[in-house]
C-alpha atoms as a PDB file:
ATOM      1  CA  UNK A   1      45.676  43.263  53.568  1.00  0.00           C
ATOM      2  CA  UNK A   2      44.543  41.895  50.211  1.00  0.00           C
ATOM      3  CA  UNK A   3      41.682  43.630  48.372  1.00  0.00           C
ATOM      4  CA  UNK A   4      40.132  40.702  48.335  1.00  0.00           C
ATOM      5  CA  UNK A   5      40.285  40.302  52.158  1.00  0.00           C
ATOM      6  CA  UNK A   6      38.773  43.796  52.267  1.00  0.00           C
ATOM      7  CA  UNK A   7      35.923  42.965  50.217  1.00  0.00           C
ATOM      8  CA  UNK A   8      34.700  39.870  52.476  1.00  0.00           C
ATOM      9  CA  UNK A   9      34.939  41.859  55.594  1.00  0.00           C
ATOM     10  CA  UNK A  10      33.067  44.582  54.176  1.00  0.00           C
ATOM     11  CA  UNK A  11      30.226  41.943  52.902  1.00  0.00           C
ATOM     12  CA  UNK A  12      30.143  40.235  56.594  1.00  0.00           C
ATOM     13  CA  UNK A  13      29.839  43.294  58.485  1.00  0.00           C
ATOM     14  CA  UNK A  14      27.264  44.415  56.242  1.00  0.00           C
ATOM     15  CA  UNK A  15      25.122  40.958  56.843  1.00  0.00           C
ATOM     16  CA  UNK A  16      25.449  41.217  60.434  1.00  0.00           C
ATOM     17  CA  UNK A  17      24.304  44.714  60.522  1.00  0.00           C
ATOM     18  CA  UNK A  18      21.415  44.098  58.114  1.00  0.00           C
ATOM     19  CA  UNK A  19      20.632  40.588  60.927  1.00  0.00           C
ATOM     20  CA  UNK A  20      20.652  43.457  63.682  1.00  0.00           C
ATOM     21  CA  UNK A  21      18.507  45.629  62.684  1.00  0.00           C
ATOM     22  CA  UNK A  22      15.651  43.046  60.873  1.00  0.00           C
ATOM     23  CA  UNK A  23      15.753  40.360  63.906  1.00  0.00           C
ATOM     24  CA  UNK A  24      14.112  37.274  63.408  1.00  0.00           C
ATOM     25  CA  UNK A  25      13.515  34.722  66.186  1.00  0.00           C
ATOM     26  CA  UNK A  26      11.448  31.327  65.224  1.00  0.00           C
ATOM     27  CA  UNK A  27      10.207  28.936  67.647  1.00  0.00           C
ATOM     28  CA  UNK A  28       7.950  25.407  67.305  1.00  0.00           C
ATOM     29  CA  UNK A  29       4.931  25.484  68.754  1.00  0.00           C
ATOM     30  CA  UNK A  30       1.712  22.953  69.325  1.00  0.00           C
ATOM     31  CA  UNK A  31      -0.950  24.855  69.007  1.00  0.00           C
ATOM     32  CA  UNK A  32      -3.489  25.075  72.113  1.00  0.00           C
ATOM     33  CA  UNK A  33      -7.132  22.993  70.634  1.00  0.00           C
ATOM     34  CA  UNK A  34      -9.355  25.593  72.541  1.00  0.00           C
ATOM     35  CA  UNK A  35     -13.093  25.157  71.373  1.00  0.00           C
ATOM     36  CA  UNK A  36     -14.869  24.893  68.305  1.00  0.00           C
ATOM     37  CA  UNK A  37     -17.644  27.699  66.849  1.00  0.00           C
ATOM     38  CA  UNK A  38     -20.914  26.808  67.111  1.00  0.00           C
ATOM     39  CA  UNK A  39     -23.209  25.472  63.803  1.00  0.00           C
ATOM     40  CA  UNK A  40     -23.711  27.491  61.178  1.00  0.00           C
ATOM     41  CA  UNK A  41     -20.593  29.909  62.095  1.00  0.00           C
ATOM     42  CA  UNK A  42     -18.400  26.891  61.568  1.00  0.00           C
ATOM     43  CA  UNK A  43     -19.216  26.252  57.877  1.00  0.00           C
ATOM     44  CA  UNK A  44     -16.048  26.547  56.233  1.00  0.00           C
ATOM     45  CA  UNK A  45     -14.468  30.000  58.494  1.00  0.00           C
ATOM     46  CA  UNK A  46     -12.801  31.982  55.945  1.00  0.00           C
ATOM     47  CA  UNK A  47     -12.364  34.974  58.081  1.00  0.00           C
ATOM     48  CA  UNK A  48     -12.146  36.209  61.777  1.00  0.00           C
ATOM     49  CA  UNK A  49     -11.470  39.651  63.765  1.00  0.00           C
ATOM     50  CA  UNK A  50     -12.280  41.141  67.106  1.00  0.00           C
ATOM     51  CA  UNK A  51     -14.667  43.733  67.430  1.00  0.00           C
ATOM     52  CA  UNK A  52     -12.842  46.229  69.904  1.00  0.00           C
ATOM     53  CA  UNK A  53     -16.076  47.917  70.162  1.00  0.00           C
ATOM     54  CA  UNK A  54     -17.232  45.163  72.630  1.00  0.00           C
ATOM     55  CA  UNK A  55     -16.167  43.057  75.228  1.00  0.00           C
ATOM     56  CA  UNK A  56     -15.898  39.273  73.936  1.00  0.00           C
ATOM     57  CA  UNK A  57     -17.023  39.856  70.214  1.00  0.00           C
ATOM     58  CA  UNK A  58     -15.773  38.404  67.077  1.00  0.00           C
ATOM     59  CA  UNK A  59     -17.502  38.338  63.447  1.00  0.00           C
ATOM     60  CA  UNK A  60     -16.531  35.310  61.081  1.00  0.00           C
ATOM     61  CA  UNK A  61     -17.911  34.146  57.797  1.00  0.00           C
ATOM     62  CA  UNK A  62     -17.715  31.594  55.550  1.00  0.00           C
ATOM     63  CA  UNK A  63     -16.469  31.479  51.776  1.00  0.00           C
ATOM     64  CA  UNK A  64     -17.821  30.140  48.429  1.00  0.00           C
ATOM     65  CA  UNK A  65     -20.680  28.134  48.726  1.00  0.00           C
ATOM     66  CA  UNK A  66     -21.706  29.415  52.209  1.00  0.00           C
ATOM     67  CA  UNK A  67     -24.438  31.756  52.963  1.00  0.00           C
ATOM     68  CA  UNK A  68     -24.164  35.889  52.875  1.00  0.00           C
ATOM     69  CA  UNK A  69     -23.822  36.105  56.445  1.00  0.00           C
ATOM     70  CA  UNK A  70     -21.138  37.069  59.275  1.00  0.00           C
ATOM     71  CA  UNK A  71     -21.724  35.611  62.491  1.00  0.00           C
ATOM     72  CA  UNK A  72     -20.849  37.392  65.892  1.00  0.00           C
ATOM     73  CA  UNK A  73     -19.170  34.984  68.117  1.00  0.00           C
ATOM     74  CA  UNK A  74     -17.621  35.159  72.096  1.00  0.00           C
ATOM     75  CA  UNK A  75     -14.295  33.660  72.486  1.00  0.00           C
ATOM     76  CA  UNK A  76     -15.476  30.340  72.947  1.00  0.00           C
ATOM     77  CA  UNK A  77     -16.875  30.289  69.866  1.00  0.00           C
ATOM     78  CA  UNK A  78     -20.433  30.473  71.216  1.00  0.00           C
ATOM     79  CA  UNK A  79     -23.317  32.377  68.651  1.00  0.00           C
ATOM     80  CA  UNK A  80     -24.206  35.328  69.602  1.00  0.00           C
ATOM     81  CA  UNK A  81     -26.627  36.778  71.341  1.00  0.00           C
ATOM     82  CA  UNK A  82     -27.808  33.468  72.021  1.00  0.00           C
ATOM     83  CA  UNK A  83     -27.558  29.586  70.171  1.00  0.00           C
ATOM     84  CA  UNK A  84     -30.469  30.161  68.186  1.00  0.00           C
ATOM     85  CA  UNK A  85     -28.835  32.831  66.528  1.00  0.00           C
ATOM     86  CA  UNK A  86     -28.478  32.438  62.380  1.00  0.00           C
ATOM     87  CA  UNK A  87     -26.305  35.541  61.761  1.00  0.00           C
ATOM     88  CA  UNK A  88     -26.594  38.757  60.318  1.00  0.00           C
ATOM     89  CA  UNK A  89     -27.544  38.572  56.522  1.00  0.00           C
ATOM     90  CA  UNK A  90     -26.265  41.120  54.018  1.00  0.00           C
ATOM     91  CA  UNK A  91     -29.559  41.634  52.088  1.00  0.00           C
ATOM     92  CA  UNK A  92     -28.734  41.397  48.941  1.00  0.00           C
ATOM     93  CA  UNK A  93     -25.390  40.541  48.618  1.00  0.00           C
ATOM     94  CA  UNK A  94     -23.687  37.035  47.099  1.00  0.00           C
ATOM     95  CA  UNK A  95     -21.320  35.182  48.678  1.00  0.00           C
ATOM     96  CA  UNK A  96     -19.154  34.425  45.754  1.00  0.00           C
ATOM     97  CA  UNK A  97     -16.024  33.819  47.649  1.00  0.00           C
ATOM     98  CA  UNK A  98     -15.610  35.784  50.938  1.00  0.00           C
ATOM     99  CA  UNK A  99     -11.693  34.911  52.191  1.00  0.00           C
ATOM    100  CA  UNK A 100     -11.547  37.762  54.997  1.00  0.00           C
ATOM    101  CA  UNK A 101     -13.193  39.908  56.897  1.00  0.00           C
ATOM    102  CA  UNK A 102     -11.674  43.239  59.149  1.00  0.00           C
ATOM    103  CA  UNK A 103     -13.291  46.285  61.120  1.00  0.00           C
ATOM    104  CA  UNK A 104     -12.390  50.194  60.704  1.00  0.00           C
ATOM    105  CA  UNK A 105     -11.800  52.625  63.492  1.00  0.00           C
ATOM    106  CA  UNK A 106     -15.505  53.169  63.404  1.00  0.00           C
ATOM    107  CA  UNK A 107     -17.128  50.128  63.720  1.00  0.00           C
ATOM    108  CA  UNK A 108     -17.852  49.200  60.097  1.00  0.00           C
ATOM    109  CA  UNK A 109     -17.016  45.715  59.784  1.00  0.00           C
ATOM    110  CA  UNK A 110     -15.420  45.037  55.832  1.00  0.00           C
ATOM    111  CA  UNK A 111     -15.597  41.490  54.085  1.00  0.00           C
ATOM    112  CA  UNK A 112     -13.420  40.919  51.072  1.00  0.00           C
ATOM    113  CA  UNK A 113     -14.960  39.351  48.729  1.00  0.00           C
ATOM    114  CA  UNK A 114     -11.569  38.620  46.286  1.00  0.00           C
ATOM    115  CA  UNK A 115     -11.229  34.682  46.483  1.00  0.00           C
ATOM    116  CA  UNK A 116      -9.533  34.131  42.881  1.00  0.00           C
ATOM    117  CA  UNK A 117      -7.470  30.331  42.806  1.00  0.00           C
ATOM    118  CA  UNK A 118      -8.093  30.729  38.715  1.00  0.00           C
ATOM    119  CA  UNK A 119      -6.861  33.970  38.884  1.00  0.00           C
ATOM    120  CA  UNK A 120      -9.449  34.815  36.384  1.00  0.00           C
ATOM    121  CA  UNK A 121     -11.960  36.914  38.294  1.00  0.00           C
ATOM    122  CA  UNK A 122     -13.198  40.241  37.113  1.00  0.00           C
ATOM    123  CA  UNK A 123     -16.017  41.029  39.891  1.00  0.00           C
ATOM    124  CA  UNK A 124     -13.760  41.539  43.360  1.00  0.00           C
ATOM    125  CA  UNK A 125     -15.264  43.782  45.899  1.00  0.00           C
ATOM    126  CA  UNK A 126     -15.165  44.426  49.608  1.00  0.00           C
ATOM    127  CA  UNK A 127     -18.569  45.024  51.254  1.00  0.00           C
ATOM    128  CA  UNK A 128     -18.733  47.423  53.846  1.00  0.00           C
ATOM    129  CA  UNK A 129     -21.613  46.532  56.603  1.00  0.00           C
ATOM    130  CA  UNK A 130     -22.188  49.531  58.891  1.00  0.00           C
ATOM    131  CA  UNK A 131     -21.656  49.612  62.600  1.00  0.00           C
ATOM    132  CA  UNK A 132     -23.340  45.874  63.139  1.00  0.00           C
ATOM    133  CA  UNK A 133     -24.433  44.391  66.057  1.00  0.00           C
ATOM    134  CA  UNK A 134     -24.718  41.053  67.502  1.00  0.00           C
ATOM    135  CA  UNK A 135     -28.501  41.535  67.644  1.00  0.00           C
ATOM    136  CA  UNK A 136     -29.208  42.467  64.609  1.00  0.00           C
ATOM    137  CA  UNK A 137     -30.762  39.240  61.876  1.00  0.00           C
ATOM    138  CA  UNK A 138     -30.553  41.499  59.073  1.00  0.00           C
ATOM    139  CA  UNK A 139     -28.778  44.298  57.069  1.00  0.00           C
ATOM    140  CA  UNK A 140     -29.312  46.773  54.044  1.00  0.00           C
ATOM    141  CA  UNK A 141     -27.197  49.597  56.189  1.00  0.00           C
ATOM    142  CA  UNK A 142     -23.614  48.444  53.864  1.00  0.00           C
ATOM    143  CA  UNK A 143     -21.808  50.019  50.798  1.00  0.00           C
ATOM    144  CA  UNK A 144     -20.262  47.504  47.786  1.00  0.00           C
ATOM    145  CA  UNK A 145     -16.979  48.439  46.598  1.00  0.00           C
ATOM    146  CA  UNK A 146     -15.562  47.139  43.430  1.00  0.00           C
ATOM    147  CA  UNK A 147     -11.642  46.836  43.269  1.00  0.00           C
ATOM    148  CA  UNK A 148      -8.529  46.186  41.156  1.00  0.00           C
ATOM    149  CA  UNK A 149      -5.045  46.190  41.558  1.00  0.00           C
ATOM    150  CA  UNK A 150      -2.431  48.207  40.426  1.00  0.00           C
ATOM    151  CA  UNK A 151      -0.934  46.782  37.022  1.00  0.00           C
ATOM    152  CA  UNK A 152       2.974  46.497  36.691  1.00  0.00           C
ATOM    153  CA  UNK A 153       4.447  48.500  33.693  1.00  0.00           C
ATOM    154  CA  UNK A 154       4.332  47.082  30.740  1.00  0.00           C
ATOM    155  CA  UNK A 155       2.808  47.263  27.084  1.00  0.00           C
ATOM    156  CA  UNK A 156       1.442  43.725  27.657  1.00  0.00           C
ATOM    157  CA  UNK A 157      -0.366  44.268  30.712  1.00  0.00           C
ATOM    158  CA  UNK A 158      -2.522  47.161  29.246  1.00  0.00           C
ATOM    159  CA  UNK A 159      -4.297  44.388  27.555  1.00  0.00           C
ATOM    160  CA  UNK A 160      -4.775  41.688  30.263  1.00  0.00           C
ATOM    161  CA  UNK A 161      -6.678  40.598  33.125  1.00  0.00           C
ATOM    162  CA  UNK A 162      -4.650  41.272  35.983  1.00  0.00           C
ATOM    163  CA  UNK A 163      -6.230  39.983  39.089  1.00  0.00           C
ATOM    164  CA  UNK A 164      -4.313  39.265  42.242  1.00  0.00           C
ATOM    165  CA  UNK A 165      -5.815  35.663  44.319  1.00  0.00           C
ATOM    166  CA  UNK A 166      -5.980  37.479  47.849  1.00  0.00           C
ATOM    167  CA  UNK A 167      -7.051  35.360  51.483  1.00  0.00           C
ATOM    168  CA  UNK A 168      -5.607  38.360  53.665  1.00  0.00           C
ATOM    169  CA  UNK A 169      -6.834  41.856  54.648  1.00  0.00           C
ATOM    170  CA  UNK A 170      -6.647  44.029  57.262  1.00  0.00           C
ATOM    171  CA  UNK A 171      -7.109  47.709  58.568  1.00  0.00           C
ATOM    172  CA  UNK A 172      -4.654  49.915  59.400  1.00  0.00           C
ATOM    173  CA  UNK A 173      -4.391  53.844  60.078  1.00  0.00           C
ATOM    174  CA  UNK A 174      -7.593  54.872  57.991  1.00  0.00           C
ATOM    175  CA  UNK A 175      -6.329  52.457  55.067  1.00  0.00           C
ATOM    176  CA  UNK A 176      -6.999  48.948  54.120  1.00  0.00           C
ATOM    177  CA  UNK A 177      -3.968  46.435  52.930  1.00  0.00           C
ATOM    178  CA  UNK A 178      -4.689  43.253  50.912  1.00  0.00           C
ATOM    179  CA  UNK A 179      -1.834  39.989  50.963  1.00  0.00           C
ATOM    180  CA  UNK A 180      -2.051  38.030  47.973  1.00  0.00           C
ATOM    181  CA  UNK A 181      -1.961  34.442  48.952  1.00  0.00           C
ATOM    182  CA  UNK A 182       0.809  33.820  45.941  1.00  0.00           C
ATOM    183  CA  UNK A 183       1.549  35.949  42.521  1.00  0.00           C
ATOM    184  CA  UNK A 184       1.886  32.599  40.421  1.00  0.00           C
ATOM    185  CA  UNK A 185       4.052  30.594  42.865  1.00  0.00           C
ATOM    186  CA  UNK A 186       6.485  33.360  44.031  1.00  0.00           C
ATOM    187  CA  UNK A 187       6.521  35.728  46.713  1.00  0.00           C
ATOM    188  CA  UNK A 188       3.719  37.624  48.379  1.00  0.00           C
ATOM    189  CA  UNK A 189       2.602  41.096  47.314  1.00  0.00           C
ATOM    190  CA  UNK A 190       1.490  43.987  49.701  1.00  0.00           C
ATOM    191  CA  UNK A 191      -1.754  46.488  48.274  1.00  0.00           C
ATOM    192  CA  UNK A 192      -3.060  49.121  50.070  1.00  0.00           C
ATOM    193  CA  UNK A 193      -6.117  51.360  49.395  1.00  0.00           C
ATOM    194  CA  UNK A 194      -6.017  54.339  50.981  1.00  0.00           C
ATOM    195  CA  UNK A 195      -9.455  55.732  49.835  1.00  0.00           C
ATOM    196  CA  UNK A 196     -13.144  53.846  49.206  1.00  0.00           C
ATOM    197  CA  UNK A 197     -15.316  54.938  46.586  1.00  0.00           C
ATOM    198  CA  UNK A 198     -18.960  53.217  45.642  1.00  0.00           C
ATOM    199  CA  UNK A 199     -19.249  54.713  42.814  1.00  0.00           C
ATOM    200  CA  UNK A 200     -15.564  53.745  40.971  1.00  0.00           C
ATOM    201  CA  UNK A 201     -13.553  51.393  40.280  1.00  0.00           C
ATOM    202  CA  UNK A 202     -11.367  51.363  43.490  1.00  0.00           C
ATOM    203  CA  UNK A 203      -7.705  50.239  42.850  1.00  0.00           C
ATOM    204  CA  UNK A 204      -5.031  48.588  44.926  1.00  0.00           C
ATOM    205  CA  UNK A 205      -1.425  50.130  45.072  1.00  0.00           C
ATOM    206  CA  UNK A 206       1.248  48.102  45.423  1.00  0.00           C
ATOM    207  CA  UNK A 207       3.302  48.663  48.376  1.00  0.00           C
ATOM    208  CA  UNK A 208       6.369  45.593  48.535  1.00  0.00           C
ATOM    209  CA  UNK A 209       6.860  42.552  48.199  1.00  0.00           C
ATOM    210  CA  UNK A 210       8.399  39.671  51.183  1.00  0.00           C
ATOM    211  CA  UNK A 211       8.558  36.246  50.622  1.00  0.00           C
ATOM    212  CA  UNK A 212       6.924  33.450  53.335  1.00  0.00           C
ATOM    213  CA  UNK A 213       7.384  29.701  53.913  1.00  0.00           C
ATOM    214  CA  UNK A 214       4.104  29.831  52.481  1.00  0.00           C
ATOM    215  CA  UNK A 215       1.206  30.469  50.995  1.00  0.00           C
ATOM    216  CA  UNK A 216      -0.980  33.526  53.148  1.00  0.00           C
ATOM    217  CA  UNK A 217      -4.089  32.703  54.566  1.00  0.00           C
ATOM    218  CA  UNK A 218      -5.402  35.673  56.482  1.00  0.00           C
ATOM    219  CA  UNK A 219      -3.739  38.596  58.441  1.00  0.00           C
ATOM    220  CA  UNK A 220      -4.833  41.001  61.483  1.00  0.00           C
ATOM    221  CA  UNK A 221      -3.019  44.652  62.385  1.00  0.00           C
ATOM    222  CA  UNK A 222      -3.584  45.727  66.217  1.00  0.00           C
ATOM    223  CA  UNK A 223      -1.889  46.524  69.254  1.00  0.00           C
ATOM    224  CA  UNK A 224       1.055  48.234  67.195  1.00  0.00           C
ATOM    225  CA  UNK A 225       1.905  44.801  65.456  1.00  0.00           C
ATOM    226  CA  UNK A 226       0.671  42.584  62.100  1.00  0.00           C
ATOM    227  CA  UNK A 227      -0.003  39.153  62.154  1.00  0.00           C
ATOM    228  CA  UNK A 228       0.030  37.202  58.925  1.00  0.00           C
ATOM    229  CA  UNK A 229      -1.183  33.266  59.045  1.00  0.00           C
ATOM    230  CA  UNK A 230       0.565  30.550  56.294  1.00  0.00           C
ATOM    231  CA  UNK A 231      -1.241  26.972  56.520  1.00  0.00           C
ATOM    232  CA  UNK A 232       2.215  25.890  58.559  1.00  0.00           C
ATOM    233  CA  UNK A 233       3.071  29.191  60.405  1.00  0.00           C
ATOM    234  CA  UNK A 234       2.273  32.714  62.359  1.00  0.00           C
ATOM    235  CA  UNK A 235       4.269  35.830  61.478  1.00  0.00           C
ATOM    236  CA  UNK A 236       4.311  38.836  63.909  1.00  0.00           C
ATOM    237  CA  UNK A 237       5.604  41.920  62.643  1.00  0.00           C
ATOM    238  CA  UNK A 238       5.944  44.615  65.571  1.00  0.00           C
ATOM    239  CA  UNK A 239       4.984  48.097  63.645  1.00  0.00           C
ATOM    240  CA  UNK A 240       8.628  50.318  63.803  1.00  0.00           C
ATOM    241  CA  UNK A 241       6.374  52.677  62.190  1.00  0.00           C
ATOM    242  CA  UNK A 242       8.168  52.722  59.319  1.00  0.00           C
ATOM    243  CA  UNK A 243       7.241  52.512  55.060  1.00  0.00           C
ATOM    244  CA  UNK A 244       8.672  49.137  55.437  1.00  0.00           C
ATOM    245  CA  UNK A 245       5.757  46.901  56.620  1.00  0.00           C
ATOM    246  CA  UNK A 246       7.670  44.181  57.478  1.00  0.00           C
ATOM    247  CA  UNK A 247      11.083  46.170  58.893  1.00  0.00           C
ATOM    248  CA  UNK A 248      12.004  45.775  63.022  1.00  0.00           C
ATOM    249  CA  UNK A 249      11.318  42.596  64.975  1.00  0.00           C
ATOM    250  CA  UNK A 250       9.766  39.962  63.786  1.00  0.00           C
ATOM    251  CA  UNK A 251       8.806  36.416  65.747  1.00  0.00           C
ATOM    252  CA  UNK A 252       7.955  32.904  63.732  1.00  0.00           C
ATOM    253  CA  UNK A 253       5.923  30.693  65.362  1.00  0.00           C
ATOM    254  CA  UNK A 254       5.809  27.140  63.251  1.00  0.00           C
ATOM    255  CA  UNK A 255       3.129  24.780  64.101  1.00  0.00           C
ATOM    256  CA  UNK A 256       1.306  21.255  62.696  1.00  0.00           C
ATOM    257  CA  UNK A 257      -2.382  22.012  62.017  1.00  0.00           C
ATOM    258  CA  UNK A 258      -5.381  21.513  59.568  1.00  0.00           C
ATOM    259  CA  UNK A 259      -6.553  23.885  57.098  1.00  0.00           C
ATOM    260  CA  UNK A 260      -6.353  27.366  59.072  1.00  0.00           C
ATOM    261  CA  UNK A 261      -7.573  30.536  57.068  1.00  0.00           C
ATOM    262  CA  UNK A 262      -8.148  33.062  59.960  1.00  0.00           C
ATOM    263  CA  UNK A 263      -6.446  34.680  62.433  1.00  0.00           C
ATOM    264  CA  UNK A 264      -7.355  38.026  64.581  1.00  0.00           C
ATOM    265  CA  UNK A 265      -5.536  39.439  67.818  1.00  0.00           C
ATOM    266  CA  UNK A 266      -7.394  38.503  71.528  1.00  0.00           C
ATOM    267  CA  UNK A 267      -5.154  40.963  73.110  1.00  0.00           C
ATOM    268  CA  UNK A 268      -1.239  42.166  73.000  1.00  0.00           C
ATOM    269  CA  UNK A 269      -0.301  38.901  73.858  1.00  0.00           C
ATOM    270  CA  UNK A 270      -2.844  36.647  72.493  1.00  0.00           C
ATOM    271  CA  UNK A 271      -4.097  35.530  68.896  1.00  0.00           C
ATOM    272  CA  UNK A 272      -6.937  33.506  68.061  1.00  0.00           C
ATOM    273  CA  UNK A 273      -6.386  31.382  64.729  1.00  0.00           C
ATOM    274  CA  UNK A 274      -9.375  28.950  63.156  1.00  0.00           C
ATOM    275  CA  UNK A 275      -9.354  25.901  61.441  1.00  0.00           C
ATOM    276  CA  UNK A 276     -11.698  25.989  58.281  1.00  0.00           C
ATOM    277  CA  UNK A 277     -13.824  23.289  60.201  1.00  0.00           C
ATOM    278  CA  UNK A 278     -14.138  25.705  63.082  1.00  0.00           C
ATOM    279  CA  UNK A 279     -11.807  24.340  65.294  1.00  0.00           C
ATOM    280  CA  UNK A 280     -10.239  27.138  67.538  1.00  0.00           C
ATOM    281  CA  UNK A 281      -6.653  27.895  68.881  1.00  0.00           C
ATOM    282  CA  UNK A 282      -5.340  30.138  70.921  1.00  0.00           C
ATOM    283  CA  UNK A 283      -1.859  31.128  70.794  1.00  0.00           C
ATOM    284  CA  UNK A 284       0.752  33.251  73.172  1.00  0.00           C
ATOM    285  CA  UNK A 285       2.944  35.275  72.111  1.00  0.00           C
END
């Protein structure tokens, strides 16, 4: 057998192992129109996620422009605790442009403030509103954390602004990751902070990289797997609990929608995903 022969045997056995063990299956879907959130939740939604603490709770916001408030929400997108209800304001705090918004094994509900198109901002920060509740108007119980991320080697980048345009976050195993919606037109960067401090600068390590068919709008981790939302598609990553985030199975679910920045787990089986507008779909698995 020619060497040559050899080599191209060798190189397809190798791609079909490396198909095996990172399977991908992708499927077209219309997406189910289920209700739409009630006024003022549905000013521009920037964020969702599921408070586990309760039985049919979910906090969204809105971003730039909108007011500093999360809204608590049932699954028909119905205010909470009743439809006079104007949200829970974070005395105090500016809404310069919240993009996400995820909860902590303890209740504490965290909204990333880190919108950044220009690229240009120096003032990104998560705020961290303590154990909330669907009654409460008002807030002063929450902790403002001022972030970074980690800067690439290089002589250059001692000397620059380097700040990442991020729409995704979510919680996982004590630790908080960030998805950058694009580094400058390529592929998508992984952060995660392992450790929040109010008093420092708290900075974003870079975990990996993974390209999508698009730019990220907003992720959720639960039930052992991570969803990540593109403005044309749904990734589900089911957690082989291994360094590689994105490693094991993985199912694609393309659809035809409007603007959709949010996405958060129902149950197992079930994700939620939100139009800016407020429009809500609900998607199996």
């Amino acid at each position: 057998m020619k060497f040559k022969t050899i080599l191209f045997l060798l190189f397809g056995l190798s791609f079909v192992l490396s198909s095996d063990s990172n399977s991908q299956s992708t499927k077209k879907v219309d997406l189910e129109k289920f209700k739409r959130i009630d006024k003022p939740a549905r000013d521009e939604v920037s964020g969702i996620v599921k408070d586990p603490r309760f039985q049919d709770v979910f906090w969204v916001h809105g971003d730039s422009g909108t007011k500093n408030r999360i809204y608590a929400i049932n699954g028909k997108g119905e205010l909470l605790p009743d439809g006079d209800s104007e949200g829970l304001e974070i005395s105090g705090v500016k809404n310069k442009d919240w993009e996400d918004i995820t909860i902590d094994e303890s209740g504490n509900i965290i909204v990333a403030d880190v919108g950044n198109n220009c690229s240009c901002r120096k003032d990104q920060s998560l705020v961290m509103v303590k154990n909330p509740s669907e009654k409460n108007q008002s807030t002063e119980d929450f902790e403002v954390f001022n972030i970074s991320y980690q800067k690439p080697k290089g002589f250059l980048y001692k000397f620059m602004n380097y700040s990442m345009d991020v729409e995704a976050v979510f919680w996982k195993e004590g630790a908080l990751f960030a998805l950058t919606k694009r580094f400058r037109g390529r592929e998508t960067d992984l952060f995660k902070l392992s450790n929040l401090n109010s008093e420092a600068n708290n900075e974003f390590q870079l975990v990996q990289k993974i390209d999508f068919d698009d730019e990220v709008t907003a992720a959720d981790y639960a039930f052992g797997k991570l969803a990540v939302l593109t403005y044309k598609s749904l990734w589900i990553f089911k957690d082989d609990e291994t360094e590689d985030m994105f490693d094991g199975e993985i199912s694609h679910y393309e659809f035809e929608a409007d603007q959709v920045e949010s996405v958060t787990f129902i149950d197992s089986e079930t994700v939620m995903i939100v139009e800016e507008s407020g429009e809500i779909y609900k998607l199996k698995l």
